[in-house]
C-alpha atoms as a PDB file:
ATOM      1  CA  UNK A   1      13.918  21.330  13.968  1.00  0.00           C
ATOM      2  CA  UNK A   2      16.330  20.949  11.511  1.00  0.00           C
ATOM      3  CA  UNK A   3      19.471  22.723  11.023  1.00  0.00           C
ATOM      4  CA  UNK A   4      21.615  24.014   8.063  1.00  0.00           C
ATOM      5  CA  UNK A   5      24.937  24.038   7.879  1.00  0.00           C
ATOM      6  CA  UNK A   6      26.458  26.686   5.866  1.00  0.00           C
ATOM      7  CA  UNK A   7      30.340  25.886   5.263  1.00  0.00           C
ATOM      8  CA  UNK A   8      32.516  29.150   4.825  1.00  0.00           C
ATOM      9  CA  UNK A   9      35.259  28.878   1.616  1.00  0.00           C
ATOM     10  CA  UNK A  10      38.464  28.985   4.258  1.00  0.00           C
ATOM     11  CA  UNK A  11      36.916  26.023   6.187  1.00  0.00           C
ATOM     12  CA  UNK A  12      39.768  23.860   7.119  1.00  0.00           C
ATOM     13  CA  UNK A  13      40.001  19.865   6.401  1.00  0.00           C
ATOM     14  CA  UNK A  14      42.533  17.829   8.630  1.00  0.00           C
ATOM     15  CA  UNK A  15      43.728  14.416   8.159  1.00  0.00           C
ATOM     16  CA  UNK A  16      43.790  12.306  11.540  1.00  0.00           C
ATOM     17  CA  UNK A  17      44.763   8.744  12.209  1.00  0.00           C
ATOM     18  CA  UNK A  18      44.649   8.720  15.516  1.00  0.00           C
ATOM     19  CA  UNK A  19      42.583   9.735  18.499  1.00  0.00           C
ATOM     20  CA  UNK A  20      42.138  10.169  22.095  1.00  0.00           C
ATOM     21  CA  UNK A  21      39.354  11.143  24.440  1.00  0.00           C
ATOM     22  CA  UNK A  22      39.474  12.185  27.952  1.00  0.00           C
ATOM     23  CA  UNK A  23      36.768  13.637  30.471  1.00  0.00           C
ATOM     24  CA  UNK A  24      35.950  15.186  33.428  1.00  0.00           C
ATOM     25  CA  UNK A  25      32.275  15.564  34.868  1.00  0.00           C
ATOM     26  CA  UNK A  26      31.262  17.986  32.756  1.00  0.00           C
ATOM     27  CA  UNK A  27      33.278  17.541  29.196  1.00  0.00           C
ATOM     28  CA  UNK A  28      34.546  15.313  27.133  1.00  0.00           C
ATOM     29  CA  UNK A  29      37.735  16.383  24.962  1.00  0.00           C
ATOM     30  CA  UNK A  30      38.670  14.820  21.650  1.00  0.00           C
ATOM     31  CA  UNK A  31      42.291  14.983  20.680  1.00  0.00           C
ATOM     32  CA  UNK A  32      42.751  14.371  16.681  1.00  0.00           C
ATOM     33  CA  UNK A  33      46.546  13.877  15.409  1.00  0.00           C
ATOM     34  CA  UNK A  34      48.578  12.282  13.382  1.00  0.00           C
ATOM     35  CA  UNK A  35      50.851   9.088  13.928  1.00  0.00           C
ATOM     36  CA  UNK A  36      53.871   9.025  11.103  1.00  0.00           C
ATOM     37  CA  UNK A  37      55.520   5.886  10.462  1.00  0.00           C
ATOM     38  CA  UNK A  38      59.220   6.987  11.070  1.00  0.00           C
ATOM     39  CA  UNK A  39      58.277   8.194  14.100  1.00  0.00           C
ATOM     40  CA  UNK A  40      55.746   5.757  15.407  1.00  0.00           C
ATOM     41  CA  UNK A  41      55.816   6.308  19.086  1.00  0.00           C
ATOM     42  CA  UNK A  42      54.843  10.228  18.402  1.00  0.00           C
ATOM     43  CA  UNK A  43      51.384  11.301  17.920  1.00  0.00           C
ATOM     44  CA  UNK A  44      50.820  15.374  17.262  1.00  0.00           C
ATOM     45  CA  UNK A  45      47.900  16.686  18.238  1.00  0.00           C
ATOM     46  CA  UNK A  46      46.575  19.187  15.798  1.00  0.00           C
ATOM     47  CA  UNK A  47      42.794  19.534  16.366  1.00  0.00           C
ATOM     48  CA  UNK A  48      41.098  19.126  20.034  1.00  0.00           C
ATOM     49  CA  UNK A  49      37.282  19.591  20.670  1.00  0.00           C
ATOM     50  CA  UNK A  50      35.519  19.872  23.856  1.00  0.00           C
ATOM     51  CA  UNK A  51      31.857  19.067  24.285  1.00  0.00           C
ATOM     52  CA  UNK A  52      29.485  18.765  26.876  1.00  0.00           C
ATOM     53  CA  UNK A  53      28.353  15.095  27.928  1.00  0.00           C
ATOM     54  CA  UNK A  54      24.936  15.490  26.463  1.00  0.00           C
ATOM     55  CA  UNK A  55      26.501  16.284  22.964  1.00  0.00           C
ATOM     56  CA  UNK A  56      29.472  13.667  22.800  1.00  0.00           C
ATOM     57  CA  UNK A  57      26.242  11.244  23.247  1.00  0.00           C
ATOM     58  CA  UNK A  58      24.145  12.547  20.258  1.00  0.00           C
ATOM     59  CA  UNK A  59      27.797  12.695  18.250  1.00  0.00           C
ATOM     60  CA  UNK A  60      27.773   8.537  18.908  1.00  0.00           C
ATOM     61  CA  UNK A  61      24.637   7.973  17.893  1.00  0.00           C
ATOM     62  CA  UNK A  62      25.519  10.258  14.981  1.00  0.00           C
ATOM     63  CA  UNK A  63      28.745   8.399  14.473  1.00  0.00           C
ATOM     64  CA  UNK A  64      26.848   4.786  14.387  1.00  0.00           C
ATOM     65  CA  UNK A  65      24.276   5.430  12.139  1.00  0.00           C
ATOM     66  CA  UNK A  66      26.684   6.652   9.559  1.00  0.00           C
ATOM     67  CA  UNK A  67      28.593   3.453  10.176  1.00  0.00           C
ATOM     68  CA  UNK A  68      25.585   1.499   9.797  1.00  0.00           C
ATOM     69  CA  UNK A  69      24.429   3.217   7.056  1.00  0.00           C
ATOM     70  CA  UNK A  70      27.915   3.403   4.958  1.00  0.00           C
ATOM     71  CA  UNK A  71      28.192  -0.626   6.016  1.00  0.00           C
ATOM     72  CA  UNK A  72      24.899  -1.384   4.681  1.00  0.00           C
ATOM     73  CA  UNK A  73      26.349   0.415   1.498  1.00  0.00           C
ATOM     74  CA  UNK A  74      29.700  -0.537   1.016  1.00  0.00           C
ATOM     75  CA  UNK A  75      30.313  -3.929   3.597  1.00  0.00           C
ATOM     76  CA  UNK A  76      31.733  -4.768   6.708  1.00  0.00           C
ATOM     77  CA  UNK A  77      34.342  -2.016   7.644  1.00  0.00           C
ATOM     78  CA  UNK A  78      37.565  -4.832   8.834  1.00  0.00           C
ATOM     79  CA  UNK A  79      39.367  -4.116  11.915  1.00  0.00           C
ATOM     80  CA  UNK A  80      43.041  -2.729  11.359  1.00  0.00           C
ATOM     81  CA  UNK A  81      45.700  -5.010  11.968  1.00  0.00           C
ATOM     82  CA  UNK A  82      47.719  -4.812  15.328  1.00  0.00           C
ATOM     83  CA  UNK A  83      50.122  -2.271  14.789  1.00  0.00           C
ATOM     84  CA  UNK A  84      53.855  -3.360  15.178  1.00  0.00           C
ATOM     85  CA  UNK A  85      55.325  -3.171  18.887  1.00  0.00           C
ATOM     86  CA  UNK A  86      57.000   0.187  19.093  1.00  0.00           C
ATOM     87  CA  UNK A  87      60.901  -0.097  19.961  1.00  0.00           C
ATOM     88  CA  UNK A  88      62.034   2.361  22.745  1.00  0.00           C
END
């Protein structure tokens, strides 16, 4: 089967750079936020999705062929550097 996605006109796009995941046994939860370089100790959450174990593994598989796929396009995605140590 294949699905279409129809996107409405108000659809929301958020800019994350930095993300956590957490489970239980029957979800997985995906915090999205942002990190802001005069505060760089502070992430703020603004997006969270929940999803069942079964979908967060199609969403990987997802996730790696679009790596694979923009890599075999574009090159080699490079790590990020280590970020600075944070000062309390």
């Amino acid at each position: 089967m294949s699905l279409r996605f129809i996107v409405k006109e108000d659809v929301k796009t958020a800019y994350s750079n930095v993300a956590r995941v957490t489970h239980s046994f029957n979800d997985f939860t995906i915090d999205f936020g942002e990190v802001s370089p005069d505060q760089p100790s502070v992430a703020v959450v603004h997006t969270r999705i929940a999803m069942s174990p079964q979908q967060l593994r199609e969403f990987v598989n997802m996730l790696q062929d679009t790596v694979d796929a923009y890599e075999t396009s574009f090159g080699k995605i490079p790590k990020p550097p280590k970020p600075p140590a944070v000062k309390p």
